[in-house]
Protein backbone atom coordinates (compact mmCIF):
# COMPACT_ATOMS: atom_id res chain seq x y z
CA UNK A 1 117.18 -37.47 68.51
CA UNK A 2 118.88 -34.52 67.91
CA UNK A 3 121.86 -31.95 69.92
CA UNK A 4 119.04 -30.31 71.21
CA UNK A 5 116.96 -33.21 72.57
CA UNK A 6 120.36 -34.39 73.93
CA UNK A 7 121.12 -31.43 75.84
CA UNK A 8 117.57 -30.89 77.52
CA UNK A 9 118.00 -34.39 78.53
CA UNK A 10 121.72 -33.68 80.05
CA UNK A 11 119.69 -30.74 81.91
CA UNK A 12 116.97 -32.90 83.56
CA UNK A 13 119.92 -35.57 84.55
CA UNK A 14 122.08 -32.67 86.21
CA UNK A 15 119.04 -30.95 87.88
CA UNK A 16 118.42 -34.96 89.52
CA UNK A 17 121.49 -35.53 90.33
CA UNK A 18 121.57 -31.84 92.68
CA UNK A 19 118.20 -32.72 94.38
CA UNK A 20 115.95 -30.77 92.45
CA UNK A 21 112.97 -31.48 90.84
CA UNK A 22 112.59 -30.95 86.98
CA UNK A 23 108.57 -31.26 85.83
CA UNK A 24 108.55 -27.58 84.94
CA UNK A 25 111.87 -27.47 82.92
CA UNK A 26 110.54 -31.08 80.63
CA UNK A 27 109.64 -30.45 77.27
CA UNK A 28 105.94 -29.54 76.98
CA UNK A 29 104.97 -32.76 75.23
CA UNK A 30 106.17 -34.70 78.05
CA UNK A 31 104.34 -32.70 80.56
CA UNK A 32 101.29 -34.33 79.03
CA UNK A 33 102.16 -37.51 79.91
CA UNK A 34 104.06 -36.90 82.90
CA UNK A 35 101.28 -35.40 84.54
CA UNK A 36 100.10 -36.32 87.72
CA UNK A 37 98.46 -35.58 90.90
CA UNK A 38 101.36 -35.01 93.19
CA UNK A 39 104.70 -33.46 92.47
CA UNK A 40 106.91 -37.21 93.49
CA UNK A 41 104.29 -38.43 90.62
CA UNK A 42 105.54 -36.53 87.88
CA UNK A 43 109.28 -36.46 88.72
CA UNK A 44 108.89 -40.63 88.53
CA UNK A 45 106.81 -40.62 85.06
CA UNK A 46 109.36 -37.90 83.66
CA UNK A 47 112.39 -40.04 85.17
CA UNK A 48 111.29 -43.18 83.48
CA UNK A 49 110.42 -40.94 79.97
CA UNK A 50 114.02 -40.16 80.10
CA UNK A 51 115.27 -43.21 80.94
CA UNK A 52 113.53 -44.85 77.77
CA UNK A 53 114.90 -41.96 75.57
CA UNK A 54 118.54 -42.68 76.57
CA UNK A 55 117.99 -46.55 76.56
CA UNK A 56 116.41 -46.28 73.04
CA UNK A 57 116.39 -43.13 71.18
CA UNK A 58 120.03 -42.80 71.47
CA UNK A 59 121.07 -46.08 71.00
CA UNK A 60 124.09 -46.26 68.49
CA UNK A 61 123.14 -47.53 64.53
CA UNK A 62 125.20 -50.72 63.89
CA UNK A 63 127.76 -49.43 61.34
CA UNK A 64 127.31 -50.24 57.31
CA UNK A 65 130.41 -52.71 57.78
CA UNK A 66 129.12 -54.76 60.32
CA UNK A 67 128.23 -58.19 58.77
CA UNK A 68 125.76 -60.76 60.51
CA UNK A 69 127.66 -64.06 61.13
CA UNK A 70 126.17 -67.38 61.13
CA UNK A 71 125.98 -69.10 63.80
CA UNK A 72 128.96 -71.35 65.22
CA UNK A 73 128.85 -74.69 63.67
CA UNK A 74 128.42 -77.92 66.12
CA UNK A 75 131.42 -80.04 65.81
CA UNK A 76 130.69 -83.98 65.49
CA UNK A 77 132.31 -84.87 68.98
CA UNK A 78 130.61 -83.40 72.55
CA UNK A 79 132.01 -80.56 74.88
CA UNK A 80 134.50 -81.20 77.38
CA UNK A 81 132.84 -81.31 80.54
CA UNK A 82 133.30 -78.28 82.41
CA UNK A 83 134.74 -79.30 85.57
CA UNK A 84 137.60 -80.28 83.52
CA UNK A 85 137.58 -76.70 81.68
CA UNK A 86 140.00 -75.43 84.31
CA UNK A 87 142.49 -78.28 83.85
CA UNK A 88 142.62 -77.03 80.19
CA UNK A 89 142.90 -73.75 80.81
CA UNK A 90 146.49 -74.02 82.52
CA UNK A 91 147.33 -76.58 80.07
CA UNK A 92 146.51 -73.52 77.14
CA UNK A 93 148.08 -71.20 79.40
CA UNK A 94 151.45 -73.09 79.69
CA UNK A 95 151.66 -73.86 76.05
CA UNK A 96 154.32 -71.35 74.72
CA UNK A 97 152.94 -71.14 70.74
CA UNK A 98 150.12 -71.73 68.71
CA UNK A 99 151.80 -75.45 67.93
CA UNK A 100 151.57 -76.50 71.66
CA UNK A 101 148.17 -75.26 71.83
CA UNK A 102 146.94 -76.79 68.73
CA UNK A 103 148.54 -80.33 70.78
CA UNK A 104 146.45 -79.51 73.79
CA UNK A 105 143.47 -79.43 71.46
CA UNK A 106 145.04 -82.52 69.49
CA UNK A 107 144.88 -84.59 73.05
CA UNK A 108 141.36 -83.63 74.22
CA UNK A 109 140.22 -84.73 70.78
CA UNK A 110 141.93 -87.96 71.26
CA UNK A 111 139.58 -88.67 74.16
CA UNK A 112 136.46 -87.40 72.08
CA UNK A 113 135.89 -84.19 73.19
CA UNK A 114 136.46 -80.72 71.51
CA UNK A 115 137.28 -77.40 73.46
CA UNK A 116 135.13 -74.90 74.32
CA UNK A 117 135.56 -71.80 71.62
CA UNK A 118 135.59 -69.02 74.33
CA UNK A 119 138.77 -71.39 75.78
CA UNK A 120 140.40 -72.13 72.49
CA UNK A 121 139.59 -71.75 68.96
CA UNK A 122 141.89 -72.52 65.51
CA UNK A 123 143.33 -69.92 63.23
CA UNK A 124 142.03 -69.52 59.83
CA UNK A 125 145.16 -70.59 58.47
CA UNK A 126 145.40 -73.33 60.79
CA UNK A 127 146.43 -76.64 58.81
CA UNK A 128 147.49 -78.30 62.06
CA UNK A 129 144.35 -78.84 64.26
CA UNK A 130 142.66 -82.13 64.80
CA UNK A 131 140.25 -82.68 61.54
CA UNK A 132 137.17 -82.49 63.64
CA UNK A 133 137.85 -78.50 64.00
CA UNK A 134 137.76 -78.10 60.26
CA UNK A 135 133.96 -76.57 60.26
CA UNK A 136 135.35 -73.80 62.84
CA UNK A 137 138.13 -72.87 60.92
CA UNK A 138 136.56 -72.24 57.34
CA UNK A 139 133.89 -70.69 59.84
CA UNK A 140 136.56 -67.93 60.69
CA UNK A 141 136.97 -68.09 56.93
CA UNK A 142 133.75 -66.65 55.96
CA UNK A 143 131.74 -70.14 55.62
CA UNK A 144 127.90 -70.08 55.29
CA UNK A 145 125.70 -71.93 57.31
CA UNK A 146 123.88 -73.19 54.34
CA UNK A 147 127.63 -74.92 53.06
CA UNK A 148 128.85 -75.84 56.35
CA UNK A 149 125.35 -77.79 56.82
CA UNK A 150 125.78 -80.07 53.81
CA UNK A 151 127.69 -83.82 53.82
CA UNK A 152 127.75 -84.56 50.67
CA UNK A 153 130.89 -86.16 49.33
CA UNK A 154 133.48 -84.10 47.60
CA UNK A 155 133.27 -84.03 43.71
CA UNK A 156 133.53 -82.02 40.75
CA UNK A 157 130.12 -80.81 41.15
CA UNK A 158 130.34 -80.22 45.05
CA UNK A 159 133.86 -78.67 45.29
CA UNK A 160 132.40 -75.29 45.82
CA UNK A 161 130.48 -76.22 48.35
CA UNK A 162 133.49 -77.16 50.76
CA UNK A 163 135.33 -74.50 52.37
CA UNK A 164 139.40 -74.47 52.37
CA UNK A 165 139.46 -76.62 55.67
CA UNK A 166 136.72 -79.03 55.26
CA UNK A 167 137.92 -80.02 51.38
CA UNK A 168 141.12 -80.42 52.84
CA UNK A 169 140.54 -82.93 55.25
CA UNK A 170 138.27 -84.71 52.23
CA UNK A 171 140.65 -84.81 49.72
CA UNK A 172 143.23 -86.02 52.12
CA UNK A 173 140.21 -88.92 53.14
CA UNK A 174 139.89 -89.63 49.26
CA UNK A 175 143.69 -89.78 48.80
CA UNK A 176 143.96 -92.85 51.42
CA UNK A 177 140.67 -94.56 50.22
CA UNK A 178 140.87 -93.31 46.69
CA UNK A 179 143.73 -91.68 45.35
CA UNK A 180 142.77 -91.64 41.81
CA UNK A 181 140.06 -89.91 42.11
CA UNK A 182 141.34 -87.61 44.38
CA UNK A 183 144.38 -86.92 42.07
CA UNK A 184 141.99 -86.16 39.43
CA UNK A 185 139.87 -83.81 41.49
CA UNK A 186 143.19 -81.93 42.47
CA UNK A 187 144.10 -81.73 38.57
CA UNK A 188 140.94 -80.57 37.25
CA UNK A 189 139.96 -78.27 39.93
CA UNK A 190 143.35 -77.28 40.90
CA UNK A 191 144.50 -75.49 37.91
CA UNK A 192 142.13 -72.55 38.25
CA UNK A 193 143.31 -71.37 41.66
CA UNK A 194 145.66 -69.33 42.95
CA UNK A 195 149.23 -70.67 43.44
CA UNK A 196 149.11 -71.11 47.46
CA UNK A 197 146.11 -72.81 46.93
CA UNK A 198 147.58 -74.92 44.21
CA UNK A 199 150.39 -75.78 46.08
CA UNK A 200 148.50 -76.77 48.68
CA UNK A 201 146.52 -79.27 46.99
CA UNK A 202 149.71 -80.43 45.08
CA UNK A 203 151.18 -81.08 48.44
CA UNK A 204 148.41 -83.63 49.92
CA UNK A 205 149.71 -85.87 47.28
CA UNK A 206 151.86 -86.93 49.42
CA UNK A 207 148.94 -88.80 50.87
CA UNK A 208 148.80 -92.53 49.29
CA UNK A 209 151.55 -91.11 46.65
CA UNK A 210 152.15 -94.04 44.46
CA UNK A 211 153.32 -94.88 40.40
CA UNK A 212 150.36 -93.72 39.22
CA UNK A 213 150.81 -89.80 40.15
CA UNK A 214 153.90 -89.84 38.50
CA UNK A 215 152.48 -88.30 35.08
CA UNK A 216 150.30 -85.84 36.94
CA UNK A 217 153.05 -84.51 38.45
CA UNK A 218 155.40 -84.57 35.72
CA UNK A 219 152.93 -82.74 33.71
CA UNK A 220 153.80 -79.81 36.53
CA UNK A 221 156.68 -79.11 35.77
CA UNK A 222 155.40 -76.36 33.33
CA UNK A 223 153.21 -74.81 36.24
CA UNK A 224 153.78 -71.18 36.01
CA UNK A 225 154.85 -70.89 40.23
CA UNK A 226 158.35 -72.13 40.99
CA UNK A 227 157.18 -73.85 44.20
CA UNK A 228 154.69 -76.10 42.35
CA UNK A 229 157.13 -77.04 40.24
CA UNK A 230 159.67 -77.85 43.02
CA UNK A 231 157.07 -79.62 45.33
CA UNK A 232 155.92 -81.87 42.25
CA UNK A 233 159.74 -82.31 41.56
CA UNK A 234 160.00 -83.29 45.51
CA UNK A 235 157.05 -85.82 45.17
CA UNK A 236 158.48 -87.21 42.27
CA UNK A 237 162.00 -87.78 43.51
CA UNK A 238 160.08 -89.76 46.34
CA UNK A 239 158.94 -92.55 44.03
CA UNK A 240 162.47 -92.95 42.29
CA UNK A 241 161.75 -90.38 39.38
CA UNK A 242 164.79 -88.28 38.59
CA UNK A 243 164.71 -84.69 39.92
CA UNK A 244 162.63 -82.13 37.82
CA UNK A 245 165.20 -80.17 35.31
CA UNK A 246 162.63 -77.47 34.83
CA UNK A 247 164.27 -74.81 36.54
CA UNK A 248 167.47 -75.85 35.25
CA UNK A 249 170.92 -75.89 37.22
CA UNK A 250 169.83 -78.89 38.97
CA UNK A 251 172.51 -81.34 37.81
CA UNK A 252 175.42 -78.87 38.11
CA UNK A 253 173.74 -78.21 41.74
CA UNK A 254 174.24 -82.36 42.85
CA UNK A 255 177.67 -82.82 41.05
CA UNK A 256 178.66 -79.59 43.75
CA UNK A 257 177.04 -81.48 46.15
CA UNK A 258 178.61 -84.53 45.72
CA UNK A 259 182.25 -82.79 45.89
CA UNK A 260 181.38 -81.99 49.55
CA UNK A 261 181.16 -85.89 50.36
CA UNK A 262 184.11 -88.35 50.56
CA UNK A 263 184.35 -91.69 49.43
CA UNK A 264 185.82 -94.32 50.76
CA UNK A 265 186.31 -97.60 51.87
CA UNK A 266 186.67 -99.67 55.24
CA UNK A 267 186.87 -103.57 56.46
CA UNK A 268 190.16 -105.49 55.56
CA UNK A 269 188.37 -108.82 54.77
CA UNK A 270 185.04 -107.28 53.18
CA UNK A 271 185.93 -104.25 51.79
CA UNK A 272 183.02 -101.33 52.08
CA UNK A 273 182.08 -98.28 50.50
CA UNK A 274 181.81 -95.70 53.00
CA UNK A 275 180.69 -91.68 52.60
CA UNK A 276 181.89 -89.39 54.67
CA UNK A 277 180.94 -85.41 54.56
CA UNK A 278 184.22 -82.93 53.40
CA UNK A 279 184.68 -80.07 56.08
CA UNK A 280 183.86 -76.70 54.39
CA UNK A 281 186.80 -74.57 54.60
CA UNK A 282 185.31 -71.19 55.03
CA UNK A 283 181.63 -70.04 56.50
CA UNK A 284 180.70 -69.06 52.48
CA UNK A 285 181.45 -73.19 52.02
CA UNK A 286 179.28 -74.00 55.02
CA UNK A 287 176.43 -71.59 53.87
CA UNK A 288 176.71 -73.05 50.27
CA UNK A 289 176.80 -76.78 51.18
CA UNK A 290 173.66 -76.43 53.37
CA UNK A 291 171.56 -74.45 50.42
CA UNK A 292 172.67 -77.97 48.17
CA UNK A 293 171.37 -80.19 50.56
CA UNK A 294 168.07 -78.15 51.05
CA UNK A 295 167.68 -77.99 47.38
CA UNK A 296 169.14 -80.63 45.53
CA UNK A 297 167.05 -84.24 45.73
CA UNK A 298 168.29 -87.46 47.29
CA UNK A 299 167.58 -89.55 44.69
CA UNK A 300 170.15 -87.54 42.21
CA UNK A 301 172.44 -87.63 44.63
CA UNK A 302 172.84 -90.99 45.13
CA UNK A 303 172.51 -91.91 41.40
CA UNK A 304 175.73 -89.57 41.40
CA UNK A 305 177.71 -92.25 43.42
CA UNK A 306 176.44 -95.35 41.85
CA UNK A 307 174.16 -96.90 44.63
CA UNK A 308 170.47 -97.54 46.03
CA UNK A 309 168.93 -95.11 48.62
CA UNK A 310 169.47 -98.22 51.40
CA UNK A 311 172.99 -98.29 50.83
CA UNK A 312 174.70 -94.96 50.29
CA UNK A 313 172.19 -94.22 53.99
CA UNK A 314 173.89 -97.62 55.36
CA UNK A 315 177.43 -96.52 54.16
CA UNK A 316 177.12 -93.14 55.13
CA UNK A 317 179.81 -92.09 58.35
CA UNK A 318 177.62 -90.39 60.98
CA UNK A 319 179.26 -88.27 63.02
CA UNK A 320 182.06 -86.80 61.21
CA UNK A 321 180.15 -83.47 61.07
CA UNK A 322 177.00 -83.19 63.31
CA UNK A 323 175.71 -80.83 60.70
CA UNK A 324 175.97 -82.94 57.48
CA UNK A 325 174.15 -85.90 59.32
CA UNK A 326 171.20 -83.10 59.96
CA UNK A 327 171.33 -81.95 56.64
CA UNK A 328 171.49 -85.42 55.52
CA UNK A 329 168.22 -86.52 57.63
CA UNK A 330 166.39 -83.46 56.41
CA UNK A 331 167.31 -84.45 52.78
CA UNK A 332 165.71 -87.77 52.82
CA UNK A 333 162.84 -86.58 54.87
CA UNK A 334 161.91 -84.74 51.96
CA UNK A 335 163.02 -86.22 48.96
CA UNK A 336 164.20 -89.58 49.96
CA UNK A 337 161.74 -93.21 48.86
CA UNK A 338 159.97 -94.47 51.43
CA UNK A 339 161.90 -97.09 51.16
CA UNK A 340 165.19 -94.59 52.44
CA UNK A 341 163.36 -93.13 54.93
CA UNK A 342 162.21 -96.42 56.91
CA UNK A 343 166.05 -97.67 56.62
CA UNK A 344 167.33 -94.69 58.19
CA UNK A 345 164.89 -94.44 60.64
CA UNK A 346 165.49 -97.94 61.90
CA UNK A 347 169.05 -97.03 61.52
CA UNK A 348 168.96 -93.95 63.81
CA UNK A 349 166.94 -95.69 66.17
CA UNK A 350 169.02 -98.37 67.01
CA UNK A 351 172.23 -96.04 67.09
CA UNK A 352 170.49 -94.30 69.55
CA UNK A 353 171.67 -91.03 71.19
CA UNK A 354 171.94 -88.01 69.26
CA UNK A 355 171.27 -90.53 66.14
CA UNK A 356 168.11 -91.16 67.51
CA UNK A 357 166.65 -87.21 67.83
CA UNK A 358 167.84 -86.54 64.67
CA UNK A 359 165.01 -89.37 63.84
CA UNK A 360 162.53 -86.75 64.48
CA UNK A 361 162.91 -85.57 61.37
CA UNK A 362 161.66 -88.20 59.70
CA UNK A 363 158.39 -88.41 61.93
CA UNK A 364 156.14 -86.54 59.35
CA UNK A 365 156.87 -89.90 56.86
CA UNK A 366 157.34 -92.51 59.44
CA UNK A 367 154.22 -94.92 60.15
CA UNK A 368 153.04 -95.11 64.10
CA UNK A 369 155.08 -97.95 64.52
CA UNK A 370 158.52 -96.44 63.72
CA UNK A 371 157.44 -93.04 65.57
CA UNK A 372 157.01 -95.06 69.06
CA UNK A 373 159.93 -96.99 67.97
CA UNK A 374 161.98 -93.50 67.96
CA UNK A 375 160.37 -92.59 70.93
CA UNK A 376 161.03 -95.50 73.18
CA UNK A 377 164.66 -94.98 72.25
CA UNK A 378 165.01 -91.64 73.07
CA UNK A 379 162.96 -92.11 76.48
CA UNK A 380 165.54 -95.06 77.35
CA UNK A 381 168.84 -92.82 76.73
CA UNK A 382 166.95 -89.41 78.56
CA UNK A 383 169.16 -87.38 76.16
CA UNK A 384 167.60 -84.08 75.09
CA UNK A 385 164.35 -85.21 76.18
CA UNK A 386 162.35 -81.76 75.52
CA UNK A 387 162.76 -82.82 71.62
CA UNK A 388 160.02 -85.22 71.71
CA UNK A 389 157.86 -82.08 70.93
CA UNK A 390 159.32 -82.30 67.62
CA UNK A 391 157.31 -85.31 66.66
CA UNK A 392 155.26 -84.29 64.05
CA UNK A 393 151.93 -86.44 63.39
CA UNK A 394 152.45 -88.34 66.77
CA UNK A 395 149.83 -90.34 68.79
CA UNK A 396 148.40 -88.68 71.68
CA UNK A 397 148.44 -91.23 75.21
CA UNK A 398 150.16 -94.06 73.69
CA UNK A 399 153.07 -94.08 75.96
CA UNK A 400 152.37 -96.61 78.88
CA UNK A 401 154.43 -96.82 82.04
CA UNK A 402 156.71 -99.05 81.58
CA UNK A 403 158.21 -97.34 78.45
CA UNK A 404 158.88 -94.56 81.10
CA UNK A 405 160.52 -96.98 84.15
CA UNK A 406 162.49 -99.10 81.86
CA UNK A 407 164.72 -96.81 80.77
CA UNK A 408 166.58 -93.70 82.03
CA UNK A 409 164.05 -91.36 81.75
CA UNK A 410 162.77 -91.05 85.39
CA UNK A 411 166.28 -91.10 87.03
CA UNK A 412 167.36 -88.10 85.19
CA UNK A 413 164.10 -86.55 85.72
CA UNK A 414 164.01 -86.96 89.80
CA UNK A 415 167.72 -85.45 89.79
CA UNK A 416 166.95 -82.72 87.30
CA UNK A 417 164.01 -81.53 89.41
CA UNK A 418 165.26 -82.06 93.06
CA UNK A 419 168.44 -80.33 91.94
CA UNK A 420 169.27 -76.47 92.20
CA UNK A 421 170.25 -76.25 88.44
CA UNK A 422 168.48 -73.74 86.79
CA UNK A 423 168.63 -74.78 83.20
CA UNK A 424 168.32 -78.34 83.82
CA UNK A 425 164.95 -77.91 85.87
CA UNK A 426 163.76 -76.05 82.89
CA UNK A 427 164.33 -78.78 80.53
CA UNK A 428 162.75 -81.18 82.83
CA UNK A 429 159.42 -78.82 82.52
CA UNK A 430 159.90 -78.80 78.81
CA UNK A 431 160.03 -82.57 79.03
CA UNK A 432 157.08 -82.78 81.31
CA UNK A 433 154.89 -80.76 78.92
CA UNK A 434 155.77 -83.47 75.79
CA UNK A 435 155.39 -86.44 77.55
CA UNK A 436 151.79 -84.46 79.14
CA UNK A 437 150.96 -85.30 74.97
CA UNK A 438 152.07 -88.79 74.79
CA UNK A 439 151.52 -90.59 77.60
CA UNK A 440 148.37 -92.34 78.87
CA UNK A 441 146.28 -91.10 81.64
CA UNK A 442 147.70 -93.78 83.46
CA UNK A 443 151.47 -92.84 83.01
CA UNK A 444 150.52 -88.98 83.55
CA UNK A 445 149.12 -89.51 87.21
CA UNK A 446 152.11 -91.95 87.84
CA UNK A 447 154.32 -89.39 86.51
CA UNK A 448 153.04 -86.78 88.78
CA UNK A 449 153.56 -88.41 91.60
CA UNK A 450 157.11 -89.39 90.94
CA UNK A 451 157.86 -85.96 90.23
CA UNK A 452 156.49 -84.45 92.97
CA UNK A 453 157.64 -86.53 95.46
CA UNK A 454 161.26 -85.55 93.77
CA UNK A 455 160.73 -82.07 95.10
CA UNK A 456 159.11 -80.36 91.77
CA UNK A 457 156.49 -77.79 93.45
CA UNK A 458 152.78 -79.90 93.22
CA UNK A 459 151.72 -76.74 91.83
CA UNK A 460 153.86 -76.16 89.32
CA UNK A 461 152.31 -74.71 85.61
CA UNK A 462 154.47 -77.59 83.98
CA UNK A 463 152.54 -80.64 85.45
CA UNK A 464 149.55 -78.72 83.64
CA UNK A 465 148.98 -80.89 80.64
CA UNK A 466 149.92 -84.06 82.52
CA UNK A 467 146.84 -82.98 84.86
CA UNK A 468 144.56 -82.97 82.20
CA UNK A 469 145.31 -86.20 80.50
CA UNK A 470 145.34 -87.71 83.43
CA UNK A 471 141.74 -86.23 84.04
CA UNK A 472 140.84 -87.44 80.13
CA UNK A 473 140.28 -91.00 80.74
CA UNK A 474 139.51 -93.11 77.62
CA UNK A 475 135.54 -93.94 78.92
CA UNK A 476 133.84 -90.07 79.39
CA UNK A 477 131.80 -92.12 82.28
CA UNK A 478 135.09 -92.95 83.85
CA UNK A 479 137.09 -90.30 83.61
CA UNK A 480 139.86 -89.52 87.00
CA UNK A 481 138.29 -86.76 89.31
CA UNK A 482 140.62 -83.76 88.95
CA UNK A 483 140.24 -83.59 93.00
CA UNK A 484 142.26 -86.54 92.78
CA UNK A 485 145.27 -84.92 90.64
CA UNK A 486 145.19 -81.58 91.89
């Protein structure tokens, strides 16, 4: 249709809209079929000629750019019902980042049910979300319908065929079932990408890492990205291998290290080694010691000083400098055995306290066990109880309710929220919203009800994802009436 069709059209609306009647200003083709035998007639078969003009004739082209999408895959687990849709919505709504959303997903999938995409869906760089969200992400990514329909098993031949998200979960299901073959996979098809993706699939070694990876990723230290290198130098220091010298520096870097940490001894009968960290005398020292524990390895460090992982951990003197024992934790976490990272978990745990959050650290390598171990600790001392969202890789409705009454946990919660303190109130919610992960449905409606009768406001947005597990009971045919929560 063209300006001038356009603007005889705009005429015929105007004249319309003022009352008038039109027929004899109509273009003279449209007379023909507008014709009638009464004057109402003709104004009705013009208005609907016009009407299918504008409907159809100027209806906008799709632009060039505009690509069809496939359709949205079905994920393996059903829908969550939608009378419990609202009780995720505030739960989504409350979460302050992506990484408290992605839990809120994390816990519906627990009780076998995936989210609605127009409530929540996962970035395309999301790495985080529950496995069974893996066809929506490469999805985002660009992913065919014709590769997202296939199962095959991941091989040589089939690697193509997986998206990013869906051959990562594989490869990290091969690396627990069969890590050779997985390790070879990541070697042969590896070397041709790009280095994020190669780092990537370097780092889900970590996965079942074991002896037999060790020449793999020794053979890495001549990859040509510096972050390959120092991952595969990471993964190697975990199983006892000296620290990759590729990049050079390395054993000047621990010797510095090492001046920054005292050695000593204690007991008068059975004398001890003991290591304690040096204050820094200036900011510059500070700065400097904390880049040596981020990049030096645990492993060289301790070889520095003569003794096993277990023991220079069991000797060392926590807090003499709150910020050495962090450093110290995050050193192990990543390059320490797994050997020195269940020791000083099970040492931080039973210290308790502050000792015990720093545990947190060491969640991403601990087994479930440990993890509730750490948990249950730092539930019984209610210290700094909003850090349980640190947990990384925990359980979602483990915690029953007597690992919440046993302790101090719900004292300190009924004064925080019956109190007139500000700040403490909001550390309560913050609390409320990680235990809303961990706890069972169970402990969740319990918990409600202790808080509420405490004086925290029944409709308060932090009892949100406590709602909803409570509402997620383990049997879908059982499952608490919201009604009953609200």
């Amino acid at each position: 249709m063209n300006e001038l069709d356009q603007a005889g059209l705009a005429r015929l609306r105007d004249g319309w809209i003022s009352g008038g009647a039109m027929f004899e200003f109509a273009p003279v083709e449209w007379k023909e079929v507008a014709t009638a035998s009464s004057p109402d007639e003709q104004e009705r078969r013009l208005l609907a000629i016009a009407a299918q003009a504008l409907d159809v004739a100027l209806r906008p082209a799709a632009p060039k750019t505009l690509k069809r999408r496939p359709p949205l895959p079905v994920l393996a687990l059903p829908m969550l019902p939608e009378r419990l849709r609202p009780l995720l919505r505030a739960a989504l709504k409350y979460a302050a980042d992506a990484r408290l959303k992605t839990r809120v997903a994390a816990l519906v999938a627990s009780r076998g049910f995936v989210l609605h995409p127009m409530d929540w869906m996962p970035s395309v760089s999301d790495q985080e979300s529950p496995d069974i969200y893996a066809p929506w992400v490469d999805w985002q990514a660009g992913a065919d319908s014709q590769k997202q329909s296939r199962r095959e098993d991941l091989t040589a031949e089939t690697w193509d065929d997986f998206y990013p998200a869906a051959r990562r979960s594989a490869l990290i299901d091969l690396r627990r079932s069969a890590p050779a073959l997985a390790r070879t996979l990541i070697e042969t098809k590896g070397a041709s990408e790009p280095a994020e993706v190669r780092l990537a699939l370097v780092e889900l070694m970590r996965f079942g890492l074991g002896a037999d990876d060790v020449p793999f990723l020794k053979s890495l230290s001549a990859d040509r990205s510096g972050k390959v290198r120092e991952m595969a130098g990471r993964l190697l220091a975990r199983l006892g291998e000296r620290g990759n010298q590729a990049d050079g520096g390395s054993e000047d870097s621990t010797a510095e290290l090492a001046a920054f940490i005292e050695e000593g001894k204690s007991g008068f009968i059975r004398r001890r080694a003991t290591y304690a960290p040096i204050k820094p005398k200036s900011q510059a020292q500070q700065a400097r010691r904390a880049d040596l524990f981020a990049s030096c390895y645990f492993g060289d460090l301790v070889v520095r000083f003569g003794r096993t992982e277990p023991d220079f951990i069991g000797a060392w003197q926590f807090g003499v400098d709150d910020g050495a024992d962090l450093f110290l934790v995050r050193m192990v976490a990543v390059s320490g055995s797994d050997e020195a990272v269940a020791s000083l978990a099970d040492l931080l745990a039973a210290a308790g306290g502050r000792l015990a959050i720093l545990g947190l650290q060491l969640t991403a390598r601990l087994d479930s066990g440990r993890k509730r171990v750490l948990v249950r600790q730092i539930l019984n001392d209610a210290q700094n109880l909003a850090a349980l969202i640190l947990v990384e890789g925990a359980e979602a409705g483990w915690l029953e309710w007597s690992d919440l009454a046993k302790g101090k946990t719900l004292p300190a919660l009924r004064s925080a929220v019956s109190g007139d303190n500000d700040v403490t109130r909001r550390n309560a919610e913050q609390y409320l919203e990680a235990v809303g992960f961990l706890a069972s449905p169970v402990s969740a409606e319990k918990l409600i009800g202790e808080v509420v009768a405490a004086g925290l406001p029944p409709a308060s947005p932090s009892l949100s994802l406590l709602r909803l597990n409570a509402a997620l009971a383990g049997n879908p045919n059982q499952m608490i009436n919201p009604e009953k929560i609200a």
